[in-house]
C-alpha atoms as a PDB file:
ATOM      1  CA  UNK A   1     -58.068  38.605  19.301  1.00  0.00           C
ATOM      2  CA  UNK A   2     -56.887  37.292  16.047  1.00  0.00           C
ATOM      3  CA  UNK A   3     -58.024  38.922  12.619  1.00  0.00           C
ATOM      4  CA  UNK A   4     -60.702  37.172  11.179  1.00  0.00           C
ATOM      5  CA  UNK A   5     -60.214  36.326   7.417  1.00  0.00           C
ATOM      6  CA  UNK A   6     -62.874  35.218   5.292  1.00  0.00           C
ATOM      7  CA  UNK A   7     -61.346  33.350   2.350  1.00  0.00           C
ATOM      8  CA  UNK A   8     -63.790  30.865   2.954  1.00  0.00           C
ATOM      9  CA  UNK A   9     -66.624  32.679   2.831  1.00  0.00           C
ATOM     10  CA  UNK A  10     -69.905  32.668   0.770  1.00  0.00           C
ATOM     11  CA  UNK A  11     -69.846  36.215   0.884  1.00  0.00           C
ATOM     12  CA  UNK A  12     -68.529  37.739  -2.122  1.00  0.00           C
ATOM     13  CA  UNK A  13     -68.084  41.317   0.089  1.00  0.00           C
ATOM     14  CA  UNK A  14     -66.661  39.732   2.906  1.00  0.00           C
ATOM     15  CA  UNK A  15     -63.654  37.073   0.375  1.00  0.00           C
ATOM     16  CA  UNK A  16     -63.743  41.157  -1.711  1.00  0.00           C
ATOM     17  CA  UNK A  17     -62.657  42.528   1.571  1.00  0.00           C
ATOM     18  CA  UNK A  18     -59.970  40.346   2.417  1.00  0.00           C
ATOM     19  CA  UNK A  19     -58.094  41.768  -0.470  1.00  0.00           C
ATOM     20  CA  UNK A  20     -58.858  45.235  -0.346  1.00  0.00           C
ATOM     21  CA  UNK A  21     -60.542  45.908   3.248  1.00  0.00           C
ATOM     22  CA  UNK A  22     -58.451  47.850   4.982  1.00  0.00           C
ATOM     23  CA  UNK A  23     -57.663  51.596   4.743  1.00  0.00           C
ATOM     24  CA  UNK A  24     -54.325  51.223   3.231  1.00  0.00           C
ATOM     25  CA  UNK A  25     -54.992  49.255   1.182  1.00  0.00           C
ATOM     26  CA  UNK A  26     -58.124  50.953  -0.455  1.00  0.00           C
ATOM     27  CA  UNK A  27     -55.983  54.370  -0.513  1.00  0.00           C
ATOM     28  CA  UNK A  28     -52.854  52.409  -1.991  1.00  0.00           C
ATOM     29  CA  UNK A  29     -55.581  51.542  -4.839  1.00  0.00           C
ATOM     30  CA  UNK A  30     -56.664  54.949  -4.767  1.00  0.00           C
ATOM     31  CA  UNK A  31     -53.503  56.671  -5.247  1.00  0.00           C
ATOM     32  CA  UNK A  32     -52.367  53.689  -8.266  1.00  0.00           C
ATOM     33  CA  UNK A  33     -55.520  55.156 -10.109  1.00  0.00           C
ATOM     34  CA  UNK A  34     -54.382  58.941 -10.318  1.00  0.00           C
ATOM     35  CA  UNK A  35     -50.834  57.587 -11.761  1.00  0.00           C
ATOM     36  CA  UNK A  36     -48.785  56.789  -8.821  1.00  0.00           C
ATOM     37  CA  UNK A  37     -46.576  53.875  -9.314  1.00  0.00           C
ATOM     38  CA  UNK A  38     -43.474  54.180  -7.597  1.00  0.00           C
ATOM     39  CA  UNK A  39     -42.572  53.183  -4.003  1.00  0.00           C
ATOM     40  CA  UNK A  40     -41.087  56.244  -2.641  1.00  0.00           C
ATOM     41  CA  UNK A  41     -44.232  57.980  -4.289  1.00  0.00           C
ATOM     42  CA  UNK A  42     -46.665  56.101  -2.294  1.00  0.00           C
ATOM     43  CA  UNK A  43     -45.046  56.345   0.886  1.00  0.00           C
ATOM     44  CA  UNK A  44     -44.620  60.213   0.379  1.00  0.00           C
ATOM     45  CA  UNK A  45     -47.978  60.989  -0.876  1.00  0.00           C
ATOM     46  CA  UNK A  46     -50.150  58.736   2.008  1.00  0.00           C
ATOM     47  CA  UNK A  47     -47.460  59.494   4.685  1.00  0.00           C
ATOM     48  CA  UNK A  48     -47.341  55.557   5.320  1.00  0.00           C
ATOM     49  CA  UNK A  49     -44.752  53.688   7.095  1.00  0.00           C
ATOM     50  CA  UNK A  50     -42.449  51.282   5.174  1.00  0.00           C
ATOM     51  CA  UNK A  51     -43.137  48.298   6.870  1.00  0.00           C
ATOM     52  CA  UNK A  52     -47.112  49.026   6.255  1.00  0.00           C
ATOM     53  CA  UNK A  53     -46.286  49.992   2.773  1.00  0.00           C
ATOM     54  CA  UNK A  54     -44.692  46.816   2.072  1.00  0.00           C
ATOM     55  CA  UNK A  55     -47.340  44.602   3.316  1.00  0.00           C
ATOM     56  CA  UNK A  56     -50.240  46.120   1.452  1.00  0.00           C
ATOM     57  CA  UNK A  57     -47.926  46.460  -1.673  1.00  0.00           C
ATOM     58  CA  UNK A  58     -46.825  42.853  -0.997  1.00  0.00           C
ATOM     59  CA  UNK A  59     -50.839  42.192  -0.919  1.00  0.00           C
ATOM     60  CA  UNK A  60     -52.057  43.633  -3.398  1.00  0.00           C
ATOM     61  CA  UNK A  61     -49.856  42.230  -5.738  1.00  0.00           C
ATOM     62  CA  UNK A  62     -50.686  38.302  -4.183  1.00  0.00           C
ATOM     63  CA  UNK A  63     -54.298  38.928  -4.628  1.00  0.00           C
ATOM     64  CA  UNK A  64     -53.782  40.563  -8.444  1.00  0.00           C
ATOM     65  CA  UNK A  65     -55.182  43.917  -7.691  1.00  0.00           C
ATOM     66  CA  UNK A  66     -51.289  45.350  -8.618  1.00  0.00           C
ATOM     67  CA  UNK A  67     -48.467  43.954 -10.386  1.00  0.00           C
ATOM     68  CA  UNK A  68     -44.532  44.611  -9.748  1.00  0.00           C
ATOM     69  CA  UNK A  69     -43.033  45.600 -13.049  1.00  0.00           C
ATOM     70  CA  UNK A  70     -39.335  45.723 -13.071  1.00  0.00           C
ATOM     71  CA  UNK A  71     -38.775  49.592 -15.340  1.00  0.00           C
ATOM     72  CA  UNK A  72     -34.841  48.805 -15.012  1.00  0.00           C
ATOM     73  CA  UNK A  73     -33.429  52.129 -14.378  1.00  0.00           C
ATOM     74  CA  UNK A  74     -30.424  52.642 -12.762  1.00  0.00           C
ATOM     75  CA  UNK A  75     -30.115  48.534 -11.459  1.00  0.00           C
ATOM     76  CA  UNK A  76     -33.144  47.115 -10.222  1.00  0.00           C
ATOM     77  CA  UNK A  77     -36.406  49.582 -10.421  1.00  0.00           C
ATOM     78  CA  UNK A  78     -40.329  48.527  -9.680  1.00  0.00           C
ATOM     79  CA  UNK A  79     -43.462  50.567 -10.282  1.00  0.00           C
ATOM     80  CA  UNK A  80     -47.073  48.998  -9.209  1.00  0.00           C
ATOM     81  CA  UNK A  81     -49.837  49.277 -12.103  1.00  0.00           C
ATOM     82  CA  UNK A  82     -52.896  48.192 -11.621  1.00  0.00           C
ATOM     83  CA  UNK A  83     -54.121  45.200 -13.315  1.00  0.00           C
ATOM     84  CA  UNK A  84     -57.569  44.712 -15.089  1.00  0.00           C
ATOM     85  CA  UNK A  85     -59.092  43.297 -10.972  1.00  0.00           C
ATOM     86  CA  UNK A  86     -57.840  46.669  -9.776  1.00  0.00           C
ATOM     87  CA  UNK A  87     -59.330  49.206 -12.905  1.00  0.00           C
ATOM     88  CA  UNK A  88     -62.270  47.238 -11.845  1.00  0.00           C
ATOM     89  CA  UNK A  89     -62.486  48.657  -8.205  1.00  0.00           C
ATOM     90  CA  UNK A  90     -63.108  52.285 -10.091  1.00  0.00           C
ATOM     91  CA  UNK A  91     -66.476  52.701  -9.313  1.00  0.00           C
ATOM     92  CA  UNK A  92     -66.345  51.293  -5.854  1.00  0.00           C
ATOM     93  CA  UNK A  93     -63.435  53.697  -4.950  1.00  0.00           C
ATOM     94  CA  UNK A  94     -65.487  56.736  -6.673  1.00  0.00           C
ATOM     95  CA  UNK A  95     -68.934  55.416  -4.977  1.00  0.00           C
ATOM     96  CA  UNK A  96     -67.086  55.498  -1.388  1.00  0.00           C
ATOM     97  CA  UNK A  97     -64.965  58.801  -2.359  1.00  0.00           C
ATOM     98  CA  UNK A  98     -69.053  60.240  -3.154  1.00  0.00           C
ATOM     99  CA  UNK A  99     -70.234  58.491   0.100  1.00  0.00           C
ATOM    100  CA  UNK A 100     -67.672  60.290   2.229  1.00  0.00           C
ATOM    101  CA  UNK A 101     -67.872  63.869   0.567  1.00  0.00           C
ATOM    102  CA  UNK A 102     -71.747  63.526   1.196  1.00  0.00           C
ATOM    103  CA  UNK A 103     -71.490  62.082   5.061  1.00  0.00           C
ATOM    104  CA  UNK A 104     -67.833  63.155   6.088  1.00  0.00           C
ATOM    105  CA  UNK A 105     -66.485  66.326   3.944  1.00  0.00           C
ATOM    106  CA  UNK A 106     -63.489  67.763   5.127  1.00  0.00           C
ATOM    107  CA  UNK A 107     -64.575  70.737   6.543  1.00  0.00           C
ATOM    108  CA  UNK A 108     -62.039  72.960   4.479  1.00  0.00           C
ATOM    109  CA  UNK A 109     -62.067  71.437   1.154  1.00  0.00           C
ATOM    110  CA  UNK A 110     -64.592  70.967  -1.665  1.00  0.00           C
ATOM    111  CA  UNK A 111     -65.304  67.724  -2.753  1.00  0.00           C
ATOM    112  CA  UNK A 112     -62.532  66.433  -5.622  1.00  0.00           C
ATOM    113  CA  UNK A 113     -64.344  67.353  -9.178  1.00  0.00           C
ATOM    114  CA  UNK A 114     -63.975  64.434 -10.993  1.00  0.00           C
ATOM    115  CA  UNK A 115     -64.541  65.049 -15.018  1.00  0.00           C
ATOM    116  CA  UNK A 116     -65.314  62.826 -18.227  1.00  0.00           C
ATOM    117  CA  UNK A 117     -61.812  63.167 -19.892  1.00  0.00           C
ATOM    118  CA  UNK A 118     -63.848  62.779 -23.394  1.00  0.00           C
ATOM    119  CA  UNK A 119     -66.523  65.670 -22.839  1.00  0.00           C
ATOM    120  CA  UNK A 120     -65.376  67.811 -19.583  1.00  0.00           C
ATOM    121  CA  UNK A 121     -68.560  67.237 -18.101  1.00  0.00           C
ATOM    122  CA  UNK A 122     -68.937  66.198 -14.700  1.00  0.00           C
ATOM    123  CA  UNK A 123     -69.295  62.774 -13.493  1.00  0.00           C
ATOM    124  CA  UNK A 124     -72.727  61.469 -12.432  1.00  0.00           C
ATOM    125  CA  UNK A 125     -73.079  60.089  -8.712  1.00  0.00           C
ATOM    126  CA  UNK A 126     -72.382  56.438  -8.822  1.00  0.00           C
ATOM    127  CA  UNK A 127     -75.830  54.487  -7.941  1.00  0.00           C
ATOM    128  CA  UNK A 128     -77.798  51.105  -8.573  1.00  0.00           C
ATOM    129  CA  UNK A 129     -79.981  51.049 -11.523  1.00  0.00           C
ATOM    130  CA  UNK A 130     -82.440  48.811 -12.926  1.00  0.00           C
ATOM    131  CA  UNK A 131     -82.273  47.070 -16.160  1.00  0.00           C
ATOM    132  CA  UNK A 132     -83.778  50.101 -17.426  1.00  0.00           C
ATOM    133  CA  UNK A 133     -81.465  52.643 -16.013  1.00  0.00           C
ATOM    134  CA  UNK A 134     -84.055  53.947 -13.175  1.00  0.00           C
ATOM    135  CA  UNK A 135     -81.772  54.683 -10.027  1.00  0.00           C
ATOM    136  CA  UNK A 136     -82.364  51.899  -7.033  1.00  0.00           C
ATOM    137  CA  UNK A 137     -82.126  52.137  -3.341  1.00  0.00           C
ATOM    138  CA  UNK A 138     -81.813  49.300  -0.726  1.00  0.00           C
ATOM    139  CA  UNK A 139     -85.755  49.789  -0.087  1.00  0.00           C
ATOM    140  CA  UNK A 140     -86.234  48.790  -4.134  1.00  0.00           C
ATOM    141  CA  UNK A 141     -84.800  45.607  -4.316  1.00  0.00           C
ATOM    142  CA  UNK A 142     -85.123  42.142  -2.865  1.00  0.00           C
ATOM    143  CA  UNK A 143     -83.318  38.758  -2.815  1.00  0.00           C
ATOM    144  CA  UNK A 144     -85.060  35.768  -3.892  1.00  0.00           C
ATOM    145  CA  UNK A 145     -86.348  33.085  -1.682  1.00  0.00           C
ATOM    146  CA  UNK A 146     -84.132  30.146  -1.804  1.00  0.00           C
ATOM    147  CA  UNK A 147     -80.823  32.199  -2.903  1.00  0.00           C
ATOM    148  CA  UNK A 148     -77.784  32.056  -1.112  1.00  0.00           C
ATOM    149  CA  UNK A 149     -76.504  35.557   0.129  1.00  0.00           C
ATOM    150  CA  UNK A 150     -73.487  33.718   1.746  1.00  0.00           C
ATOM    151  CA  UNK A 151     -74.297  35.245   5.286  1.00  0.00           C
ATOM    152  CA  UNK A 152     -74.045  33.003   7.937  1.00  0.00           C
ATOM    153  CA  UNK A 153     -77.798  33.199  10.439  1.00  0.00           C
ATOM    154  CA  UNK A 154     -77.200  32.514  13.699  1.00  0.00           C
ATOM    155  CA  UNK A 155     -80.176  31.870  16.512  1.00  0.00           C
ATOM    156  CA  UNK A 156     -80.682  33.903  18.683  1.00  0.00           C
ATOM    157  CA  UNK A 157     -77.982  31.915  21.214  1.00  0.00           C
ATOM    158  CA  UNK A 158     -75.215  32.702  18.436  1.00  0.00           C
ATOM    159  CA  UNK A 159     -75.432  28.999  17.403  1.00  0.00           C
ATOM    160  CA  UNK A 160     -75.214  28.472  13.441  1.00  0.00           C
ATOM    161  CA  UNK A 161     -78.725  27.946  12.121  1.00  0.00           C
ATOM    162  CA  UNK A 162     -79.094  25.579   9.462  1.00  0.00           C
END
């Protein structure tokens, strides 16, 4: 069965995940954000094959989450920085990071203390607020009749409903 892709799509999370969707990719991202920027540093640090590494590097950099920057040492060098799209995944990397050490921990490790460079304190869990800063869940919020959440409702025979 062929890989769906959702370029197309009204659904800003699905067209988001087409970028950054899969595993790799996310932990490429991940990895770019504590400093990594070489090749041979990614591929050491996630354990990744080449031909993987070269696809979501390849990826990333067509959808603008990374750009190659030639350093030029020693002939031809490249490092992968993130661009101002890929800062911008921050709190969605931290929120899932917070989601797994909640839900999935690894049973031998604490959960990675993240700190406010500025202050030392520790970070806050990443969560929806109001307009007034009072935390949201799922059960708190609503979408308006008549908007378009860009998900496709089928009837109940799979047919498209319109």
């Amino acid at each position: 069965m062929a890989r769906k892709r959702f370029d197309d799509s009204n659904c800003s999370v699905a067209r988001a995940l087409n970028e950054v969707g899969d595993w790799w990719s996310l932990l490429v991202v991940l990895h770019a954000m504590y400093g990594t920027r070489r090749f041979v540093d990614f591929q050491q640090e996630l354990g990744i094959a080449r031909n993987i590494l070269c696809d979501r590097l390849a990826r990333l950099v067509d959808n603008e989450v990374l750009k190659k920057v030639d350093v030029g040492e020693h002939g031809s060098r490249f490092e992968y920085r993130l661009t101002e799209k890929g800062r911008d995944l921050f709190p969605i990397v931290i929120a899932l990071r917070q989601w797994g050490d909640k839900w999935n921990p690894a049973p031998d490790q604490t959960p990675l203390d993240l700190r406010d460079r500025e202050t030392g304190r520790a970070i806050l869990p990443v969560e929806v607020q109001d307009a007034d800063g009072k935390p949201l869940t799922v059960r708190d919020v609503f979408v308006p009749e008549g908007a378009d959440t860009g998900i496709e409702k089928k009837t109940p025979d799979g047919k498209k409903s319109a």
